[in-house]
Each structure stands twice: as C-alpha cells, then as structure tokens.
PDB file of N, CA and C in Angstrom:
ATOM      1  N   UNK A   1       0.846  -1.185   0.000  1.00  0.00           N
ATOM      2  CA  UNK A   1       0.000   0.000   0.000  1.00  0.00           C
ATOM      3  C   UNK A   1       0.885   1.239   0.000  1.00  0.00           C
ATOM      4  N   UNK A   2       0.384   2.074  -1.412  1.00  0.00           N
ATOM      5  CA  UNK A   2       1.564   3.588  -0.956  1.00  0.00           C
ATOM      6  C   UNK A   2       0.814   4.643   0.157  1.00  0.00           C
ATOM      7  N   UNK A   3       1.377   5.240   0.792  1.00  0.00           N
ATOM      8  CA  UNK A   3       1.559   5.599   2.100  1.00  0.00           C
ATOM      9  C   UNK A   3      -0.117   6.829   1.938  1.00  0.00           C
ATOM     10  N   UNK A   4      -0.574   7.599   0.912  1.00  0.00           N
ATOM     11  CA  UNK A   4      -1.522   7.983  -0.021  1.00  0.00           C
ATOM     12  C   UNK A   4      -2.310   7.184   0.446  1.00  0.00           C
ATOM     13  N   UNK A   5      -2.507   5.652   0.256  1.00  0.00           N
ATOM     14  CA  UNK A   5      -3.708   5.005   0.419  1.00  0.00           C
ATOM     15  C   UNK A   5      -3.995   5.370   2.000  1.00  0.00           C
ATOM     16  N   UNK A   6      -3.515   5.719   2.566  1.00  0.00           N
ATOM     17  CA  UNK A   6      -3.933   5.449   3.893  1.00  0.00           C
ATOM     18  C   UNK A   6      -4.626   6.498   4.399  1.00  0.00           C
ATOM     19  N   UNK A   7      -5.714   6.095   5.222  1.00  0.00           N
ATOM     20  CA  UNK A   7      -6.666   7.491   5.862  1.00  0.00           C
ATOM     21  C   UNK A   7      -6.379   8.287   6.849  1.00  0.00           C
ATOM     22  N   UNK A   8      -6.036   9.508   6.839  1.00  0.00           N
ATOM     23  CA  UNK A   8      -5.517  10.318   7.810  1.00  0.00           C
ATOM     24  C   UNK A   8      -6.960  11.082   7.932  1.00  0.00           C
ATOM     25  N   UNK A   9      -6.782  11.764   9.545  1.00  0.00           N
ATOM     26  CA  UNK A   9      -7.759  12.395  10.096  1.00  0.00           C
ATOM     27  C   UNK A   9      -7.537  13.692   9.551  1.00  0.00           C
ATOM     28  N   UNK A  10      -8.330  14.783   9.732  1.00  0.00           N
ATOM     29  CA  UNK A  10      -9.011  16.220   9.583  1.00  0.00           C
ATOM     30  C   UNK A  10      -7.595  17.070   8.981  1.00  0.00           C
ATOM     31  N   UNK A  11      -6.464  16.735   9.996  1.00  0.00           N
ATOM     32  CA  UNK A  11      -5.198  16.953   9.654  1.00  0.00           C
ATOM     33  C   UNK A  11      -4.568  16.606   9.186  1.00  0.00           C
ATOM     34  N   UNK A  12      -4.491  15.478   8.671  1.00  0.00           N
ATOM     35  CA  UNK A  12      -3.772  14.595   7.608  1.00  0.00           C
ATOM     36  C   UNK A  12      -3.047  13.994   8.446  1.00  0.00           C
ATOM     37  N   UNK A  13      -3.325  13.443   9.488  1.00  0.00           N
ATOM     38  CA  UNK A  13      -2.691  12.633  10.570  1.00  0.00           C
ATOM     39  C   UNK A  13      -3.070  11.026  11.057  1.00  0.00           C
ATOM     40  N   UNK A  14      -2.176  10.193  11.290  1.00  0.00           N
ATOM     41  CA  UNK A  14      -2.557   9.365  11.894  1.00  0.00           C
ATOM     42  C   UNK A  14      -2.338   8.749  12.760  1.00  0.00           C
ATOM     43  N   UNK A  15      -2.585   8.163  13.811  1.00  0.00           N
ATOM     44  CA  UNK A  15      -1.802   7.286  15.177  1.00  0.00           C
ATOM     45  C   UNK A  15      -0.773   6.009  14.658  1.00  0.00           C
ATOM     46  N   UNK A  16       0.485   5.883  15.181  1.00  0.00           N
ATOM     47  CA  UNK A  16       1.347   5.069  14.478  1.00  0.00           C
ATOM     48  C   UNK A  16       1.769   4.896  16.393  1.00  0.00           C
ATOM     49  N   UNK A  17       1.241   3.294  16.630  1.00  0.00           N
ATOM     50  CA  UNK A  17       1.878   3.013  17.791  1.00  0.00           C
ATOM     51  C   UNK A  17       3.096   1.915  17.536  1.00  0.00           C
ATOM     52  N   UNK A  18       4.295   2.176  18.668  1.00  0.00           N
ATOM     53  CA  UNK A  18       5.346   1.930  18.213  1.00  0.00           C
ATOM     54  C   UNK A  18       5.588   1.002  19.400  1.00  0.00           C
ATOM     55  N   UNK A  19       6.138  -0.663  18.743  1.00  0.00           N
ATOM     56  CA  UNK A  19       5.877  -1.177  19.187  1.00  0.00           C
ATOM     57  C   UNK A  19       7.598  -2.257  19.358  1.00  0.00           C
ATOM     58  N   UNK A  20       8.029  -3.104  20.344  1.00  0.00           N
ATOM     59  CA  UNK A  20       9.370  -3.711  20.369  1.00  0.00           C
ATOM     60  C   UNK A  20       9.108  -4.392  19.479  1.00  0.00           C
ATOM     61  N   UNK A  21       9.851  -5.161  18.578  1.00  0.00           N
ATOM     62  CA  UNK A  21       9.593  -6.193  17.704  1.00  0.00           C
ATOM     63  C   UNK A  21      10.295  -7.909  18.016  1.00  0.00           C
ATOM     64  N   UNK A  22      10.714  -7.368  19.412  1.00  0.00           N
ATOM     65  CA  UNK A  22      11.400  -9.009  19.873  1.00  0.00           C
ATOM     66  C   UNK A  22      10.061  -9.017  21.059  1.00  0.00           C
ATOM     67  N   UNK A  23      10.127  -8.292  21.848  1.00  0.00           N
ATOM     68  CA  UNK A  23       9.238  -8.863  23.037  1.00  0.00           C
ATOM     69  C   UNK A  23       7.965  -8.327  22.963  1.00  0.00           C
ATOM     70  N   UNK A  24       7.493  -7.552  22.183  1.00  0.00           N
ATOM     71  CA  UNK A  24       5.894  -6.875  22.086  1.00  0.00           C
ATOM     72  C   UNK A  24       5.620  -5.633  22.908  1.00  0.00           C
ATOM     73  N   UNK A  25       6.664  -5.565  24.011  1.00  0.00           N
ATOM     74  CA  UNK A  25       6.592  -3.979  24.719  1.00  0.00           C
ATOM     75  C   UNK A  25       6.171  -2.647  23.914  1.00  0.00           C
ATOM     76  N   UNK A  26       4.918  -2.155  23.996  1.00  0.00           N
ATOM     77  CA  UNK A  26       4.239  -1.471  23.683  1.00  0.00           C
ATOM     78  C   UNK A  26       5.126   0.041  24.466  1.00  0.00           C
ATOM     79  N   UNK A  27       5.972   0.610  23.175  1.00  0.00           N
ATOM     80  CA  UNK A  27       7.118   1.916  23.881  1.00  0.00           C
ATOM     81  C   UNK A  27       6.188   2.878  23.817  1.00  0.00           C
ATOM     82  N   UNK A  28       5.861   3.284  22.409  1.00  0.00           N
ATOM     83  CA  UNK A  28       5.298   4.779  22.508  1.00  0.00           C
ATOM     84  C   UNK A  28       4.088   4.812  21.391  1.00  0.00           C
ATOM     85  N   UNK A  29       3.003   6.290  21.324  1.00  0.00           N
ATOM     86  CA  UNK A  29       2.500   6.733  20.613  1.00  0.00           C
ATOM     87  C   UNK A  29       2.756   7.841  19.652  1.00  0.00           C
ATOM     88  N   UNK A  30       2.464   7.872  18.395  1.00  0.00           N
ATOM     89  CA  UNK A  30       3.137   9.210  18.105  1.00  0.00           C
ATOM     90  C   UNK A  30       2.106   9.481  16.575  1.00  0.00           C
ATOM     91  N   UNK A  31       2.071  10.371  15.820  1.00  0.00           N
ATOM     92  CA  UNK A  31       1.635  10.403  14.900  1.00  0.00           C
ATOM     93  C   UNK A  31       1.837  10.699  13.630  1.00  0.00           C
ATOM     94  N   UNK A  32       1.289  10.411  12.887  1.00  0.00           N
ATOM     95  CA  UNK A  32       2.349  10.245  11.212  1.00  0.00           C
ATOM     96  C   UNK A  32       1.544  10.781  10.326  1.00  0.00           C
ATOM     97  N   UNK A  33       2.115  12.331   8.776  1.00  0.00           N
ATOM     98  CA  UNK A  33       1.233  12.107   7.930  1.00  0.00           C
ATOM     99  C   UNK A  33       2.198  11.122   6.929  1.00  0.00           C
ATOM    100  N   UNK A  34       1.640  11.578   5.093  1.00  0.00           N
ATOM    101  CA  UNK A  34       1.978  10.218   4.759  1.00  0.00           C
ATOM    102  C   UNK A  34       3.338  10.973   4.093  1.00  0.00           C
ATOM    103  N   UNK A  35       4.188  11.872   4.638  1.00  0.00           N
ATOM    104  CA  UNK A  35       5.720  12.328   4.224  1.00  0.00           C
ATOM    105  C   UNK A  35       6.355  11.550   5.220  1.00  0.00           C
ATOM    106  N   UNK A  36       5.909  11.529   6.978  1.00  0.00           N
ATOM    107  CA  UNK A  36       5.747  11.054   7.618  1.00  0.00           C
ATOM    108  C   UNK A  36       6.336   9.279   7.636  1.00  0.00           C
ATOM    109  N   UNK A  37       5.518   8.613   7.102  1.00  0.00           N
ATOM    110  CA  UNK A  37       5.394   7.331   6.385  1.00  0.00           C
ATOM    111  C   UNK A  37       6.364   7.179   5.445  1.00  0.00           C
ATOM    112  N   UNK A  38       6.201   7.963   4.754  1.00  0.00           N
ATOM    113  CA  UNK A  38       7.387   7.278   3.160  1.00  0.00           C
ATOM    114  C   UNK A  38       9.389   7.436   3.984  1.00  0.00           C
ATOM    115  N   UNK A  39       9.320   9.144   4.815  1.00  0.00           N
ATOM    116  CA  UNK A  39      10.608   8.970   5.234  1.00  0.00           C
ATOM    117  C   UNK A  39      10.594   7.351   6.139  1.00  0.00           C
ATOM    118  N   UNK A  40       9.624   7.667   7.094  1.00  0.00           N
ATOM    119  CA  UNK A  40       9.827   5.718   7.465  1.00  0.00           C
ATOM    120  C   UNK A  40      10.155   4.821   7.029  1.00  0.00           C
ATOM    121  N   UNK A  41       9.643   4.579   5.702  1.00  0.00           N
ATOM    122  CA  UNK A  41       9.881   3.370   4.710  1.00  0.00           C
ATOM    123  C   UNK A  41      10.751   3.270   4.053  1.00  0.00           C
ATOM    124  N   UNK A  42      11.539   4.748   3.522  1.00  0.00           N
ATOM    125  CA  UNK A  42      12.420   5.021   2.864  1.00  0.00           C
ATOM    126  C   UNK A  42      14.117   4.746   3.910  1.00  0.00           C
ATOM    127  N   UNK A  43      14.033   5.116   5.116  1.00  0.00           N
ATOM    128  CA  UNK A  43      15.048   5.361   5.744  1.00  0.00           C
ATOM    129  C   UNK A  43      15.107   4.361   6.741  1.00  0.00           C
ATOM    130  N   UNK A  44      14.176   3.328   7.021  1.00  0.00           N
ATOM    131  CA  UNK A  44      14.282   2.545   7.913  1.00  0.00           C
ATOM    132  C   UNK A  44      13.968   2.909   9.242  1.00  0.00           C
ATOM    133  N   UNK A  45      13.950   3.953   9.721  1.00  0.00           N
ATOM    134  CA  UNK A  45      13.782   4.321  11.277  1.00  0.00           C
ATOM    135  C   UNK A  45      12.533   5.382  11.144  1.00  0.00           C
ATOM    136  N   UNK A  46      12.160   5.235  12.712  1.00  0.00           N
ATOM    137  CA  UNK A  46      10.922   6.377  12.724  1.00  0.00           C
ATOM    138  C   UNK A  46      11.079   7.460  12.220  1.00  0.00           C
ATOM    139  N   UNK A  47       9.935   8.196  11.772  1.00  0.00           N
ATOM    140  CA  UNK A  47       9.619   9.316  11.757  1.00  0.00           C
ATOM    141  C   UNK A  47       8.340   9.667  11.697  1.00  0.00           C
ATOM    142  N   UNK A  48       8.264  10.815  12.612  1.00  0.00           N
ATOM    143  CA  UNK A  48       6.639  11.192  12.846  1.00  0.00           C
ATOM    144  C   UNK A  48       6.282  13.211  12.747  1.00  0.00           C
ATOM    145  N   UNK A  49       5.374  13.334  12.670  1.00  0.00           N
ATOM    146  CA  UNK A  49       4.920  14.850  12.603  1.00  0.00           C
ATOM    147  C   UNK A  49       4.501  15.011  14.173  1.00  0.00           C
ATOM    148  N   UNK A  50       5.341  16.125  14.724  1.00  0.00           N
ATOM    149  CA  UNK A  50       5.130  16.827  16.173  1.00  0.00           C
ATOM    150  C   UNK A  50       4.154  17.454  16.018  1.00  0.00           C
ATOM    151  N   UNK A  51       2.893  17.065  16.579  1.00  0.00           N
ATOM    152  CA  UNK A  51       1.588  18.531  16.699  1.00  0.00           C
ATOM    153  C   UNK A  51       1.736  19.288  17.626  1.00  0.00           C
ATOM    154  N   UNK A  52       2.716  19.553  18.277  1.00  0.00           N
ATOM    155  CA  UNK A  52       3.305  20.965  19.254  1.00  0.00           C
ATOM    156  C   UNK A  52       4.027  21.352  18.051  1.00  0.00           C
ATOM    157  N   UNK A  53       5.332  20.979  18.079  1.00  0.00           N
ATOM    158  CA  UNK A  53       6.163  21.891  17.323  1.00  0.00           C
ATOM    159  C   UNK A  53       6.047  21.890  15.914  1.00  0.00           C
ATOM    160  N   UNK A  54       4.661  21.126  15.162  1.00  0.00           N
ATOM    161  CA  UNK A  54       4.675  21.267  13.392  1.00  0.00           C
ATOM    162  C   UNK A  54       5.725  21.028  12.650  1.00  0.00           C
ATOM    163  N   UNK A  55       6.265  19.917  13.254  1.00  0.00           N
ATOM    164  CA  UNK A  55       7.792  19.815  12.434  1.00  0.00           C
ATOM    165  C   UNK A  55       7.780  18.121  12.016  1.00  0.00           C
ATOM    166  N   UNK A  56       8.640  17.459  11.406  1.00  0.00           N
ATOM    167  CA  UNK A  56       8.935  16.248  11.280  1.00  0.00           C
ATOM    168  C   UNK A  56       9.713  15.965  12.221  1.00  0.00           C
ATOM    169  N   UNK A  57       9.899  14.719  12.741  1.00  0.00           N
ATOM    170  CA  UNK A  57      10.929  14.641  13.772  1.00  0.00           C
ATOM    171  C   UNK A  57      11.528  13.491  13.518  1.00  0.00           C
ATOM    172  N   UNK A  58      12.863  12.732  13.458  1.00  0.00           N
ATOM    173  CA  UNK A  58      13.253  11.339  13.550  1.00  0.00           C
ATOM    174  C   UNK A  58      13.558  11.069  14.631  1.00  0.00           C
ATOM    175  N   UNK A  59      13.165   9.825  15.253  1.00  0.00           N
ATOM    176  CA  UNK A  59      12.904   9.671  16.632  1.00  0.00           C
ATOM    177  C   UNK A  59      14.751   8.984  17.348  1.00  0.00           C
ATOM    178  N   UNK A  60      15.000   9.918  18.125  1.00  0.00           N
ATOM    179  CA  UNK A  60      16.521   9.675  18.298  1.00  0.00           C
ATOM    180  C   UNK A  60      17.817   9.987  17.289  1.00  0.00           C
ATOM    181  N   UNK A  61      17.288  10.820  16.444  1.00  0.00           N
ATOM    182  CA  UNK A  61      18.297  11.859  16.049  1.00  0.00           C
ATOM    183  C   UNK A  61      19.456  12.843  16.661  1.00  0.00           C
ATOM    184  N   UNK A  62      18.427  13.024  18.109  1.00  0.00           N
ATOM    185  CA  UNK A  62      19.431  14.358  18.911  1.00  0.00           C
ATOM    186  C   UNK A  62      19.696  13.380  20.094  1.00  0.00           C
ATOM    187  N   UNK A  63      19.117  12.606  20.417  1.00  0.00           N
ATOM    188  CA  UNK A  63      19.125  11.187  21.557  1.00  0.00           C
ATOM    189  C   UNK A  63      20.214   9.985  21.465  1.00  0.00           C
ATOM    190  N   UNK A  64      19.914   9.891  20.290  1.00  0.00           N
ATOM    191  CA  UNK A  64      20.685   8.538  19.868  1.00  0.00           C
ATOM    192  C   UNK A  64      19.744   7.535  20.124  1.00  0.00           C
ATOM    193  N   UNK A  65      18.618   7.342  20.911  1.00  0.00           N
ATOM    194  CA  UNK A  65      17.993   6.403  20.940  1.00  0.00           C
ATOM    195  C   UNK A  65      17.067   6.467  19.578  1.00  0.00           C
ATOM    196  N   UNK A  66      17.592   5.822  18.948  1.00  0.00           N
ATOM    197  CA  UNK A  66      16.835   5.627  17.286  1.00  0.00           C
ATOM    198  C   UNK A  66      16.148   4.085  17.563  1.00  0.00           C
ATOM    199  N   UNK A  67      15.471   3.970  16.683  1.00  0.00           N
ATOM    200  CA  UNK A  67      14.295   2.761  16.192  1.00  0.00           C
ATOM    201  C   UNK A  67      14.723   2.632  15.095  1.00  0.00           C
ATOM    202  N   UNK A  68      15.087   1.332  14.909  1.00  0.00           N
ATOM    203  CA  UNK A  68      15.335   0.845  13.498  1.00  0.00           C
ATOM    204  C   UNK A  68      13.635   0.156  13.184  1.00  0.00           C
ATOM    205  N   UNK A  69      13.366   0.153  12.199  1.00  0.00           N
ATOM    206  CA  UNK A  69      11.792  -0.275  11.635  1.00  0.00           C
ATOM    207  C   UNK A  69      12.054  -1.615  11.266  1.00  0.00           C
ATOM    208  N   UNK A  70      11.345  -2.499  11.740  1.00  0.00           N
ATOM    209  CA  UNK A  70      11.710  -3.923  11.025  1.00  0.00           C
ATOM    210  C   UNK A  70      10.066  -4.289  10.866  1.00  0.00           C
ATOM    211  N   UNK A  71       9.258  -4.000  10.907  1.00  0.00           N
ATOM    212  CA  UNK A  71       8.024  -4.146   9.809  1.00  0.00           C
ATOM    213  C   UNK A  71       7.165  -2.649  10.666  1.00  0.00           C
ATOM    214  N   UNK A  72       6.323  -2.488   9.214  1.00  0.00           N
ATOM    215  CA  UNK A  72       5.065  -1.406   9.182  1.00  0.00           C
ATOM    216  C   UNK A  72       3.827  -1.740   8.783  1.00  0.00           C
ATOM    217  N   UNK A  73       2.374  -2.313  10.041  1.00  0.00           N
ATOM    218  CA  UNK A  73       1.361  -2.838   9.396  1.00  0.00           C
ATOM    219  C   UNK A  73       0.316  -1.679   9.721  1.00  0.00           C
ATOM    220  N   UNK A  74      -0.615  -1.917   8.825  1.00  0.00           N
ATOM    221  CA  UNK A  74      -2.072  -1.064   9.314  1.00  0.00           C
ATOM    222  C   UNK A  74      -2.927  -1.404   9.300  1.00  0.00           C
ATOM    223  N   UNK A  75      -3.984  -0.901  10.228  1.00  0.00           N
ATOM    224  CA  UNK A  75      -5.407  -1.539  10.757  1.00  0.00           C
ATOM    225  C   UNK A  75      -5.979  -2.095   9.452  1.00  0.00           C
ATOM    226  N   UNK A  76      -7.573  -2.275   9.729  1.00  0.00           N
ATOM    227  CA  UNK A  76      -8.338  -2.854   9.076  1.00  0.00           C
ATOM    228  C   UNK A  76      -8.914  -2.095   8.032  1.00  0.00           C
ATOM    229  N   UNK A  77      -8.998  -0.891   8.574  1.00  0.00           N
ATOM    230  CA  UNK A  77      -9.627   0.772   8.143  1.00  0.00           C
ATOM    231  C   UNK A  77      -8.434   1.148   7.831  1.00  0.00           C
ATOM    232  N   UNK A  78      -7.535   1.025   7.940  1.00  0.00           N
ATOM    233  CA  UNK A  78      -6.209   1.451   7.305  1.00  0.00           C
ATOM    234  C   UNK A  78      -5.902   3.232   8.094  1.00  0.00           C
ATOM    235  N   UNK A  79      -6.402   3.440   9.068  1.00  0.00           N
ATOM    236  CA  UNK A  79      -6.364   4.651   9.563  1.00  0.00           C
ATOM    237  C   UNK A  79      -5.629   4.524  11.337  1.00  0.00           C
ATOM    238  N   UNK A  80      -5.072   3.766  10.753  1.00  0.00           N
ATOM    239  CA  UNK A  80      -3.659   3.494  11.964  1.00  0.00           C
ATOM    240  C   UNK A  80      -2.478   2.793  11.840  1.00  0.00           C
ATOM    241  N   UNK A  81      -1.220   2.962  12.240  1.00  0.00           N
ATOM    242  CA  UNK A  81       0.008   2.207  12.286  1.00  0.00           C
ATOM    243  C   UNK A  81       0.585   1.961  13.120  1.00  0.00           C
ATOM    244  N   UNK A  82       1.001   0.545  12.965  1.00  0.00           N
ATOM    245  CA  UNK A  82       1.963  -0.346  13.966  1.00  0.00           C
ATOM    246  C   UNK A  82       3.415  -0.783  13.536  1.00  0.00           C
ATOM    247  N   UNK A  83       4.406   0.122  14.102  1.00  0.00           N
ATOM    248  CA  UNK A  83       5.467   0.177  13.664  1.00  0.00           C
ATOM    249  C   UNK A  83       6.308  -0.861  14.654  1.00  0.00           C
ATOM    250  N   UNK A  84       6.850  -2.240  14.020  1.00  0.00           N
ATOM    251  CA  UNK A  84       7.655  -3.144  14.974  1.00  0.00           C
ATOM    252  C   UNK A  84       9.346  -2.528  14.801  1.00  0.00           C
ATOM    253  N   UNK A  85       9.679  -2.878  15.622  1.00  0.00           N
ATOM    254  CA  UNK A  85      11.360  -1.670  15.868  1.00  0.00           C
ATOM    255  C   UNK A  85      11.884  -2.862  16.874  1.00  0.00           C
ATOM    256  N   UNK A  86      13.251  -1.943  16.561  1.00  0.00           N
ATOM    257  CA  UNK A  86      14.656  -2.672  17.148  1.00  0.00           C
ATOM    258  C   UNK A  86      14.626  -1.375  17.933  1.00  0.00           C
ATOM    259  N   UNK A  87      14.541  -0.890  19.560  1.00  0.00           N
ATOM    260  CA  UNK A  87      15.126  -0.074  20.047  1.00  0.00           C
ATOM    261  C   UNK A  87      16.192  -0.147  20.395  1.00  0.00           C
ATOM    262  N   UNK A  88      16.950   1.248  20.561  1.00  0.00           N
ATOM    263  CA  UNK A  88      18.227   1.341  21.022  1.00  0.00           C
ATOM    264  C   UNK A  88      18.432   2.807  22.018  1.00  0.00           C
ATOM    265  N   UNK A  89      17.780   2.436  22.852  1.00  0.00           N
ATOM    266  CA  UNK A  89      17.337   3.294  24.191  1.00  0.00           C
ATOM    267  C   UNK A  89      16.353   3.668  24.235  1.00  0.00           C
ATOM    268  N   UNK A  90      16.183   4.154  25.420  1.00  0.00           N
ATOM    269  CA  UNK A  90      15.170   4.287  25.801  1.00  0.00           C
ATOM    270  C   UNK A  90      13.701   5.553  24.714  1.00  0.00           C
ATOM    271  N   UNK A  91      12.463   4.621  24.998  1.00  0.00           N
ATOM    272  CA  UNK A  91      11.812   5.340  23.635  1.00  0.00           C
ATOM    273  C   UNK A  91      10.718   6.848  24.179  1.00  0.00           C
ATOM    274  N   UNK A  92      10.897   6.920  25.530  1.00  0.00           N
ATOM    275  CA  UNK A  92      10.310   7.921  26.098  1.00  0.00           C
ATOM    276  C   UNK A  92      10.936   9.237  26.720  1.00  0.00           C
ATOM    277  N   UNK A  93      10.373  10.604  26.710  1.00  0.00           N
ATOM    278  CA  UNK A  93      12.209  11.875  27.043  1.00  0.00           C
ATOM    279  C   UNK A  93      12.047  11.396  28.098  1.00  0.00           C
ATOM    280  N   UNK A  94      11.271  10.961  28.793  1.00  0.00           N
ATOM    281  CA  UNK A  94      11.601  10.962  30.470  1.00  0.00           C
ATOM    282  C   UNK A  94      13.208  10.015  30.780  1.00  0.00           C
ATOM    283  N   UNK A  95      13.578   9.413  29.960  1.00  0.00           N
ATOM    284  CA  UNK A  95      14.169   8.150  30.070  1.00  0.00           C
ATOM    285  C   UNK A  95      13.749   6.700  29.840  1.00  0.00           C
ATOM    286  N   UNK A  96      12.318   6.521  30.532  1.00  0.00           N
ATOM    287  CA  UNK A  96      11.861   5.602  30.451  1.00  0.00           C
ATOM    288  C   UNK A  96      12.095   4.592  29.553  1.00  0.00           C
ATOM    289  N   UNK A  97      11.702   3.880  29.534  1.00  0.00           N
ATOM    290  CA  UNK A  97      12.365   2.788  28.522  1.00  0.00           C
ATOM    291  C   UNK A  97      10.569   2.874  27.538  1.00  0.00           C
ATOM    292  N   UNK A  98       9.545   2.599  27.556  1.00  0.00           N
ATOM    293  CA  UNK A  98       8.246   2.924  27.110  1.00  0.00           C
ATOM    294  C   UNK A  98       7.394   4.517  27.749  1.00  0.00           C
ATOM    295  N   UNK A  99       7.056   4.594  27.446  1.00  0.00           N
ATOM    296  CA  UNK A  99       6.143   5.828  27.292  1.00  0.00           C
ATOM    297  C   UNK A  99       4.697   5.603  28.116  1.00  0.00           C
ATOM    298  N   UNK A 100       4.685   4.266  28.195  1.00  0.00           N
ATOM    299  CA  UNK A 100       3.364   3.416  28.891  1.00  0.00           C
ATOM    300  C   UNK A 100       4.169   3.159  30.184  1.00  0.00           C
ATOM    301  N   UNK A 101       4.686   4.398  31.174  1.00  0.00           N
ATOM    302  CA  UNK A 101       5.379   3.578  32.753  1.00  0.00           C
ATOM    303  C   UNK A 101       4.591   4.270  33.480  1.00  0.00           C
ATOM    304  N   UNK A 102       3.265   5.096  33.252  1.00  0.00           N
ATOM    305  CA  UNK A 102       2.176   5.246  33.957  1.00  0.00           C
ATOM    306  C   UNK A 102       1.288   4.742  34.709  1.00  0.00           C
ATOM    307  N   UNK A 103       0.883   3.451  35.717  1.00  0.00           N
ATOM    308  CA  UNK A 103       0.033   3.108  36.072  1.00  0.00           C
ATOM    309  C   UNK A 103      -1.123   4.121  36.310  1.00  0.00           C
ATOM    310  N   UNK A 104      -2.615   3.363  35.734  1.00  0.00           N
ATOM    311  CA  UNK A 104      -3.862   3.951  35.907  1.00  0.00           C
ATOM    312  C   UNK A 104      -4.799   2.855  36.854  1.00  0.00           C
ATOM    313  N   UNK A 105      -4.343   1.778  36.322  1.00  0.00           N
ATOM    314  CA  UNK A 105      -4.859   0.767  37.066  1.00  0.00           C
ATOM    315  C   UNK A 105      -3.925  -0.234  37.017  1.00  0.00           C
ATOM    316  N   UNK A 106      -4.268  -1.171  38.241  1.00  0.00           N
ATOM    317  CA  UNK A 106      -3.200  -2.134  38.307  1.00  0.00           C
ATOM    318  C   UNK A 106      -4.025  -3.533  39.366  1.00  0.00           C
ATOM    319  N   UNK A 107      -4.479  -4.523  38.956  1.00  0.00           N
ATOM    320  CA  UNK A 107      -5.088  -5.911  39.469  1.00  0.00           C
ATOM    321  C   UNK A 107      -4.391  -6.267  40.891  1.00  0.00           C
ATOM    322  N   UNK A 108      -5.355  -6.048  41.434  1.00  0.00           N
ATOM    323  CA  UNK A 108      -5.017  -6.339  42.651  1.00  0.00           C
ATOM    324  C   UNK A 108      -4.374  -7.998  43.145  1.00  0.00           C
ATOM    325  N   UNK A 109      -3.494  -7.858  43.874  1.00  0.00           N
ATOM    326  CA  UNK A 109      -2.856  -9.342  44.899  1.00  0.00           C
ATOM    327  C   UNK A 109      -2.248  -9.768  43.024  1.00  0.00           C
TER     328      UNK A 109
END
C-alpha cells in the first residue's frame, strides 16, 4: 500500500503506535502524515509529525535512541500504524524505557 492510500484524520494525521519487535513492549505513541510514512519506509527508522512543534521529527536523532523499523502494518480501516522496531534506548524523554510507565490501574494481589 503507498503511504496515499492510507486514511488520515481532519489533519492529515494518523496514530502510528510503536511497538518492540522481539518482546511486544508497547514503547510509545506518536503520529504520522503520509511524508511522515514514506521517510519511514524510505530510511528505515521512525519518523513522525510533532503537533506541538509542526515539524517532522526522527525519533533519536538528537538522543541517539533511534528505532530501526523492522516491519510497518495497518489496521483494518487502514487509519492506523503499527510500527515493529529494534530499540536502542530508551523510547520515552523521560528516560523511560516505554512511554506506557504510567500506572492507571493495576489488578489487585
């Protein structure tokens, strides 16, 4: 599918959750249009559109913690992406290693 086929919202945006590709650790959220997408596909590592700063960003450029892309699938509706990656540090600014180290809820005993 070229990156065109895919349905972006109001903004030409879409949710691209980013995901480990050895253990399934669910790192981060981020969002993609489809320039977005093709640098992805083209360059191997993330890249997403900042809706604070309106910019493109490659994820661990100024970090060093880069994502290498080792597959790119999309929903059913085609109006989302799941990017499987090789991390190489941590994928959240806090440090964190995921972006998901929030507990909201957590099962008791």
């Amino acid at each position: 599918m070229d990156p065109e086929s895919l349905t972006f919202d109001e903004r030409g945006l879409a949710p691209a959750i980013v995901q480990d590709a050895a253990n399934g650790e669910v790192l981060m959220l981020a969002y993609v249009d489809a320039e977005a997408v093709r640098r992805t596909l083209e360059t191997k590592t993330t890249w997403f559109w900042s809706r604070s700063r309106g910019e493109y960003w490659n994820k661990g450029a100024t970090s060093g913690n880069m994502q290498s892309v080792r597959e790119v699938r999309y929903d059913c509706d085609a109006d989302a992406l799941l990017m499987l990656v090789e991390a190489r540090g941590p994928a959240c600014h806090t440090g964190e290693r995921s972006c998901f180290h929030n507990p909201l809820f957590e099962p008791e005993g």
